[in-house]
PDB file of N, CA and C in Angstrom:
ATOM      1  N   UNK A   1      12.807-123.233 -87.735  1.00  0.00           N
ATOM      2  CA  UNK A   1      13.566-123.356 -88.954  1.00  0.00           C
ATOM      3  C   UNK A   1      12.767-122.861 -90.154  1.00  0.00           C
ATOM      4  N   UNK A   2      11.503-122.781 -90.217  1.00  0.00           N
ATOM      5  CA  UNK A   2      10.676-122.022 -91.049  1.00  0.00           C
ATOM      6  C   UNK A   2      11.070-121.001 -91.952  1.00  0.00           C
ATOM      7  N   UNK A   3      11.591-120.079 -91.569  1.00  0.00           N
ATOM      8  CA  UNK A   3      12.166-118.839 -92.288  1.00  0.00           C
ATOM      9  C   UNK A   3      12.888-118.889 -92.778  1.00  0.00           C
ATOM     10  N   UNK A   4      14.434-119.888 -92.040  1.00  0.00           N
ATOM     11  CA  UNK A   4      15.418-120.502 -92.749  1.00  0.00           C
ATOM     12  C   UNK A   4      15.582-121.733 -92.746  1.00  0.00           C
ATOM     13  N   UNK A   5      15.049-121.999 -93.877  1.00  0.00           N
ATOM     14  CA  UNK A   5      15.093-124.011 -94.030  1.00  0.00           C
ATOM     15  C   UNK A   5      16.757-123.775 -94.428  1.00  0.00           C
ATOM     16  N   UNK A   6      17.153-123.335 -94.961  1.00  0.00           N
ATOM     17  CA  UNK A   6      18.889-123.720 -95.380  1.00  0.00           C
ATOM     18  C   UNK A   6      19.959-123.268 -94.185  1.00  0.00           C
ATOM     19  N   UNK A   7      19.419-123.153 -93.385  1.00  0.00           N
ATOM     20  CA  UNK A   7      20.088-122.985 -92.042  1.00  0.00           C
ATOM     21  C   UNK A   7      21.013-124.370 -91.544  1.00  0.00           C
ATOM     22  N   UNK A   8      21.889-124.050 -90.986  1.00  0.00           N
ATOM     23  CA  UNK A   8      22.397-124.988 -89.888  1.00  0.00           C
ATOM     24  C   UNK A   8      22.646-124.706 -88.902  1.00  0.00           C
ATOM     25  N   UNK A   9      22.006-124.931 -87.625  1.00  0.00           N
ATOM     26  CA  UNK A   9      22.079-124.780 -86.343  1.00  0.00           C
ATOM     27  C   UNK A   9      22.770-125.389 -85.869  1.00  0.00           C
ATOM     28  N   UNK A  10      23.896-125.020 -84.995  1.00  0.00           N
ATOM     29  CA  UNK A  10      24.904-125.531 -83.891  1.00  0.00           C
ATOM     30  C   UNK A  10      24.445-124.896 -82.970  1.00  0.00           C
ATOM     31  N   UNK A  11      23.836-125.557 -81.187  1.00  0.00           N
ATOM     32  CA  UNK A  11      23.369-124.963 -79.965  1.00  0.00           C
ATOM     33  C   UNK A  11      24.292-125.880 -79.034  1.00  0.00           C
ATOM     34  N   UNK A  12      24.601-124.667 -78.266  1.00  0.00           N
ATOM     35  CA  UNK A  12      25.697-125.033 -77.269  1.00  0.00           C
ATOM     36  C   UNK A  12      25.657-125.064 -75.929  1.00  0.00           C
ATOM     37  N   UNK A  13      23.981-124.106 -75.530  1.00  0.00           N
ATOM     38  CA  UNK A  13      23.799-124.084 -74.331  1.00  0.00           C
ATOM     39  C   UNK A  13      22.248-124.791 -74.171  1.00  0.00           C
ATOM     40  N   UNK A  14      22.730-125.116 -73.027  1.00  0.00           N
ATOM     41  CA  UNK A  14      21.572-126.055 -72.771  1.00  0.00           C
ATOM     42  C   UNK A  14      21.104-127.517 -73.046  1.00  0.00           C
ATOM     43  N   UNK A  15      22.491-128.103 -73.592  1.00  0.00           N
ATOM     44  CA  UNK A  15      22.542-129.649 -74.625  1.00  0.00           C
ATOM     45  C   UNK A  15      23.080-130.233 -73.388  1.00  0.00           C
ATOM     46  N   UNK A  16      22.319-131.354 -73.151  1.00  0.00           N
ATOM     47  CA  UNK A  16      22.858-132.312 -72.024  1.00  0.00           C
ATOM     48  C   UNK A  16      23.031-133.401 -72.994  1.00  0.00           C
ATOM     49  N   UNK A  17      24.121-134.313 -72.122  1.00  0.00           N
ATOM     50  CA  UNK A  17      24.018-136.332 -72.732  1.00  0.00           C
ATOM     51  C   UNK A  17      23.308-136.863 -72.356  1.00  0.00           C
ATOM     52  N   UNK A  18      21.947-136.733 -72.514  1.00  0.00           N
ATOM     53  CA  UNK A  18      20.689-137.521 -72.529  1.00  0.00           C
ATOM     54  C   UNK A  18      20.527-137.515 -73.363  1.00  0.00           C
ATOM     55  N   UNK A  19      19.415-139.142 -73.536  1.00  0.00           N
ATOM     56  CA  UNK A  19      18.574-139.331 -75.010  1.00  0.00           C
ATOM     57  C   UNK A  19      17.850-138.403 -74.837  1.00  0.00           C
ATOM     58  N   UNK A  20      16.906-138.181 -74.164  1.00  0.00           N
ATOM     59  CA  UNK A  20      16.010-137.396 -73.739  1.00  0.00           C
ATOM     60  C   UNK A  20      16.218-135.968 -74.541  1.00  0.00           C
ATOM     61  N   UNK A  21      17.200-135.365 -74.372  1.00  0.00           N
ATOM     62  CA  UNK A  21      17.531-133.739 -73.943  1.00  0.00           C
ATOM     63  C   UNK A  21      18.425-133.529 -75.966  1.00  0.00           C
ATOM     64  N   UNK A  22      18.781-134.572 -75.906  1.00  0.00           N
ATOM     65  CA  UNK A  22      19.556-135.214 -77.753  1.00  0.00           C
ATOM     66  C   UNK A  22      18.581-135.173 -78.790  1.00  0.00           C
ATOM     67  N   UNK A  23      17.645-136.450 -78.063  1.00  0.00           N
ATOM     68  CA  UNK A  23      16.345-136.285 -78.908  1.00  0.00           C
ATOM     69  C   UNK A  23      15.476-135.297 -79.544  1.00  0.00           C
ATOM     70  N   UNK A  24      15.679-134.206 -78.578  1.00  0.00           N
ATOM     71  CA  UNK A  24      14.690-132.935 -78.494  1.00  0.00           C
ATOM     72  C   UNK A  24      15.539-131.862 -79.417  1.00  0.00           C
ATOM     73  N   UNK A  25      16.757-131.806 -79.217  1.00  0.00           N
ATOM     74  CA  UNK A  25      17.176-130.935 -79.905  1.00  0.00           C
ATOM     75  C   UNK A  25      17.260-131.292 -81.789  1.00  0.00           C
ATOM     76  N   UNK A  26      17.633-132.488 -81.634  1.00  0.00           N
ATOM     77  CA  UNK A  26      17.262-133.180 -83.566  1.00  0.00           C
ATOM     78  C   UNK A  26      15.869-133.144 -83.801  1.00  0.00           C
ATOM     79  N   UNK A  27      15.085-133.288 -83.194  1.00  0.00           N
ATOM     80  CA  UNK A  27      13.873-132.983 -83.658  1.00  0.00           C
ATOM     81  C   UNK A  27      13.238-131.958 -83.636  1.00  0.00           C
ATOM     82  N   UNK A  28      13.711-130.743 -83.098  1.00  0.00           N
ATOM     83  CA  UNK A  28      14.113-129.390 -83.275  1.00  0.00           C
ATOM     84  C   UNK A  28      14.618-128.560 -84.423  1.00  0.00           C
ATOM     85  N   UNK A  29      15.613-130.124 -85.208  1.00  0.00           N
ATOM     86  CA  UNK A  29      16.067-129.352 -86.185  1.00  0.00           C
ATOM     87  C   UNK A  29      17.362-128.798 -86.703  1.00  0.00           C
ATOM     88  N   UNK A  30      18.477-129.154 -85.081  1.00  0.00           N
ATOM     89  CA  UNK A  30      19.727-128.709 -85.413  1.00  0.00           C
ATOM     90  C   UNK A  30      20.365-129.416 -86.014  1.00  0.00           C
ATOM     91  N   UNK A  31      21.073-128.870 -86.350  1.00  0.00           N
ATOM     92  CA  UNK A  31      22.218-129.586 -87.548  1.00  0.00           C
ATOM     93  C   UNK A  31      23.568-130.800 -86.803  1.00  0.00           C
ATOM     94  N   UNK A  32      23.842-129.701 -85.637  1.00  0.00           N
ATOM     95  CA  UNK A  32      24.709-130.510 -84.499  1.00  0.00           C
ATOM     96  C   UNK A  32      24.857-129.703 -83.131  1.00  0.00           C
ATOM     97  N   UNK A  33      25.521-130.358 -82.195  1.00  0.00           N
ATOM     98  CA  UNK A  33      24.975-129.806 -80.830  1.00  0.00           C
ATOM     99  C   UNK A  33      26.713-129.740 -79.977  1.00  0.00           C
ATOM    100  N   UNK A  34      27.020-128.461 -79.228  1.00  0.00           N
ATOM    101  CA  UNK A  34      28.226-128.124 -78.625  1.00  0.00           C
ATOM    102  C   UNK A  34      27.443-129.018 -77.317  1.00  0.00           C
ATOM    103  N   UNK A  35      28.889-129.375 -76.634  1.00  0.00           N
ATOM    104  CA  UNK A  35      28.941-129.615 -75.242  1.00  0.00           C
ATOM    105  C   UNK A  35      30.130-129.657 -74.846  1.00  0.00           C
ATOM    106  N   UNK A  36      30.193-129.304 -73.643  1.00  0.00           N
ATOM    107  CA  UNK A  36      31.750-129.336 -72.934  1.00  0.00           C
ATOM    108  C   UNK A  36      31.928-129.894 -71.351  1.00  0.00           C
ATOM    109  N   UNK A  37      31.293-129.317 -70.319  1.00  0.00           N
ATOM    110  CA  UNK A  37      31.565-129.899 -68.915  1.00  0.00           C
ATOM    111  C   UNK A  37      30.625-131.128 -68.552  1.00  0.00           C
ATOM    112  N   UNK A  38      29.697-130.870 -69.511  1.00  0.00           N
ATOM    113  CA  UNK A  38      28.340-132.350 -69.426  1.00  0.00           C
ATOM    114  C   UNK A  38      29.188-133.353 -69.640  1.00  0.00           C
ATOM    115  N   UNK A  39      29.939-133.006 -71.182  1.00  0.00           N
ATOM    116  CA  UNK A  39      29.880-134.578 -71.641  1.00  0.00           C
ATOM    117  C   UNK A  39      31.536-134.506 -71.264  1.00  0.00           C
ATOM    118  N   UNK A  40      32.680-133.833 -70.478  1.00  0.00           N
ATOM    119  CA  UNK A  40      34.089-134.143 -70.058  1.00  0.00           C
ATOM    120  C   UNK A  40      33.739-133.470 -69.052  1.00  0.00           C
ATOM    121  N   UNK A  41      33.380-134.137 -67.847  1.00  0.00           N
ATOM    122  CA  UNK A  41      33.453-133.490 -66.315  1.00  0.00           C
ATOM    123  C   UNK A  41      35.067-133.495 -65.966  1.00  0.00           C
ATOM    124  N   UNK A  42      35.228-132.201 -65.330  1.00  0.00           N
ATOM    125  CA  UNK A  42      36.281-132.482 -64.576  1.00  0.00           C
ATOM    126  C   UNK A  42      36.747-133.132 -63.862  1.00  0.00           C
ATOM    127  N   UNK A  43      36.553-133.932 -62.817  1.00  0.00           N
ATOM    128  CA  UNK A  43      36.715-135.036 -62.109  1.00  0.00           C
ATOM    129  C   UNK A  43      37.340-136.051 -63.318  1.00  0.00           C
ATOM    130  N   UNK A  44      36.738-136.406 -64.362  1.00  0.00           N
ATOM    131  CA  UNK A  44      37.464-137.270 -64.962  1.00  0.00           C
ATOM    132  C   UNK A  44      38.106-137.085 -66.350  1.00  0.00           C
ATOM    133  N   UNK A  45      38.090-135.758 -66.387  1.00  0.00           N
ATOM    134  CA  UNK A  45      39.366-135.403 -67.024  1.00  0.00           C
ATOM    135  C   UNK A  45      40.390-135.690 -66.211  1.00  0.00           C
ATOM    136  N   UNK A  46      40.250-134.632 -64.973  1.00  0.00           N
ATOM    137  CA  UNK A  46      41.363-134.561 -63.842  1.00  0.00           C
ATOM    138  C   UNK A  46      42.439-136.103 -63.754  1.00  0.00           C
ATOM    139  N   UNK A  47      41.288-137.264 -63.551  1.00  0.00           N
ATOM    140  CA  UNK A  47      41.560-138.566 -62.995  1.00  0.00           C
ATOM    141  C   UNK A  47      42.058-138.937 -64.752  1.00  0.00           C
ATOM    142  N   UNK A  48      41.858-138.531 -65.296  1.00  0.00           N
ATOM    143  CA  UNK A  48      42.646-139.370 -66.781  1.00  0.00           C
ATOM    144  C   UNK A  48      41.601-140.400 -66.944  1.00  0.00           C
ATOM    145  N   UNK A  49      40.506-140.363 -66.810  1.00  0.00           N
ATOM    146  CA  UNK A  49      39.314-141.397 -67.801  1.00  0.00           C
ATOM    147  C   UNK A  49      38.882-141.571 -68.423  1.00  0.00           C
ATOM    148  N   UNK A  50      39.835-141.871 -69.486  1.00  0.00           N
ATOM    149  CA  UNK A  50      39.388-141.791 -70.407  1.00  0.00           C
ATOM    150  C   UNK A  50      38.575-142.518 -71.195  1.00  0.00           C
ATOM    151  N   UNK A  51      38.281-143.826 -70.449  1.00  0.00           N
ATOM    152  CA  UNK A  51      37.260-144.761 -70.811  1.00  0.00           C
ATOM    153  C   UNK A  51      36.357-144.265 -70.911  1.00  0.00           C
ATOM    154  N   UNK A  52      36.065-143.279 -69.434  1.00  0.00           N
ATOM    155  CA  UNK A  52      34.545-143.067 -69.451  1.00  0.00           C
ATOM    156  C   UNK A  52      34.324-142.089 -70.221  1.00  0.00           C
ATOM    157  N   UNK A  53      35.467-141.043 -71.003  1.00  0.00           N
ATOM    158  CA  UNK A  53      34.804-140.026 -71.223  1.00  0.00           C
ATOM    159  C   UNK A  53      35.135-140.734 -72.701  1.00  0.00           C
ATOM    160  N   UNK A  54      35.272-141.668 -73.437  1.00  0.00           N
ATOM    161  CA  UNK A  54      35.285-142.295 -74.805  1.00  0.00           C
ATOM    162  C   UNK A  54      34.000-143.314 -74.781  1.00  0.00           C
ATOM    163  N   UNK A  55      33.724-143.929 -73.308  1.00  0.00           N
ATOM    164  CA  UNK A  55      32.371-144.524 -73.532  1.00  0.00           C
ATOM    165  C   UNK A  55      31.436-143.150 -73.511  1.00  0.00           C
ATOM    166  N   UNK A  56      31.427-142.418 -72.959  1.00  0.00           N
ATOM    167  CA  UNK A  56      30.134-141.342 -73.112  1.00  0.00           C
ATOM    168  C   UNK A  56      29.945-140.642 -74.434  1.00  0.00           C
ATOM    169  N   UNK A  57      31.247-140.435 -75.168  1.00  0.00           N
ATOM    170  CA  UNK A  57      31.388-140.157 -76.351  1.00  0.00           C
ATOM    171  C   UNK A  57      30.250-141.090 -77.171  1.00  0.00           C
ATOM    172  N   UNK A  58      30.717-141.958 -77.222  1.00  0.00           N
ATOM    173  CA  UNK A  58      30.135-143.304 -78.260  1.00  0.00           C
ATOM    174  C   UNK A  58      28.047-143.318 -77.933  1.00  0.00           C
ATOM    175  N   UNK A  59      28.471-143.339 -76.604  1.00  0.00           N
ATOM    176  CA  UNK A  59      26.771-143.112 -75.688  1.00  0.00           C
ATOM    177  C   UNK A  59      26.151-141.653 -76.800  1.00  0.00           C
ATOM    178  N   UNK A  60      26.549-140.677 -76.382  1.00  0.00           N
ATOM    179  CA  UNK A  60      25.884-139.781 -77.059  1.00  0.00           C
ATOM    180  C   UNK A  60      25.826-139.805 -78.135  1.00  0.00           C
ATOM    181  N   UNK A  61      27.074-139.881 -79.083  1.00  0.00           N
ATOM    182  CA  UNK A  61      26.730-140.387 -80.697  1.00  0.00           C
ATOM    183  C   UNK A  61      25.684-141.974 -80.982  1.00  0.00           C
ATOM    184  N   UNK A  62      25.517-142.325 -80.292  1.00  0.00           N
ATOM    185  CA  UNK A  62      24.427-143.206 -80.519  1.00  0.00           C
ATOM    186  C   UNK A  62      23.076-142.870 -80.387  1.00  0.00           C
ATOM    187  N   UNK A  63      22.628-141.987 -79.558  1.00  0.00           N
ATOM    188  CA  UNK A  63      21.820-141.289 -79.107  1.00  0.00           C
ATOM    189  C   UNK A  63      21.356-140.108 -80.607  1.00  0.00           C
ATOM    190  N   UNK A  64      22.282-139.587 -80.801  1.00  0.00           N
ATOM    191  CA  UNK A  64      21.877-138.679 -82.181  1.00  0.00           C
ATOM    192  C   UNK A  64      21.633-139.668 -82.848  1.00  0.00           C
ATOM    193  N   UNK A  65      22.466-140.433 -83.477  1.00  0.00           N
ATOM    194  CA  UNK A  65      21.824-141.290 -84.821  1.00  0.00           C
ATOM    195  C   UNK A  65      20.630-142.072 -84.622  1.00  0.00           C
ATOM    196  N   UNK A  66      20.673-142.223 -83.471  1.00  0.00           N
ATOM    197  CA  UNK A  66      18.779-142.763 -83.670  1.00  0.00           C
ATOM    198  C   UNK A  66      17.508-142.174 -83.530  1.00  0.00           C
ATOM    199  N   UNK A  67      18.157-140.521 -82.523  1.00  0.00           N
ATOM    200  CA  UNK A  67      16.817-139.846 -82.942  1.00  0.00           C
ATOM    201  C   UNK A  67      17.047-139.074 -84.495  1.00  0.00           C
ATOM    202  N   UNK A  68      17.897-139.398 -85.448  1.00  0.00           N
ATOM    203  CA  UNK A  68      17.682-139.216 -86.587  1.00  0.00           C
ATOM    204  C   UNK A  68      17.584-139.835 -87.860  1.00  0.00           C
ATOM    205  N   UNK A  69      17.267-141.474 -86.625  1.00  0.00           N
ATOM    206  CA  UNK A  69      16.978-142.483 -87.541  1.00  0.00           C
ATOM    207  C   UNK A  69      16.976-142.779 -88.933  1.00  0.00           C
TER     208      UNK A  69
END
């Protein structure tokens, strides 16, 4: 981010729903992070789960706000 501090980074490949993999990318610097088959697998789209894919939601947004404490 050096060159461009007024940047905002959106990265789309390579962002898993881990703290781990969440963590790394905010402290990296991005602004916000794409995901699509990680965080809505097919299987439970398919099956209509939407629990799980509204609890994983909530999981990963918890995960950003604390590695940006």
């Amino acid at each position: 981010m050096a060159p461009m501090p007024w940047s905002k980074l959106m990265v789309t490949g390579g962002v898993e729903p881990t703290r781990e993999n969440l963590t790394a990318w905010v402290k990296a610097g991005v602004f916000c992070v794409g995901m699509g088959s990680k965080l809505f697998p097919k299987d439970k789209v398919a099956a209509e789960d939407w629990t799980y894919v509204t609890d994983k939601c909530k999981e990963v947004l918890g995960y950003i706000a604390e590695a940006r404490g």
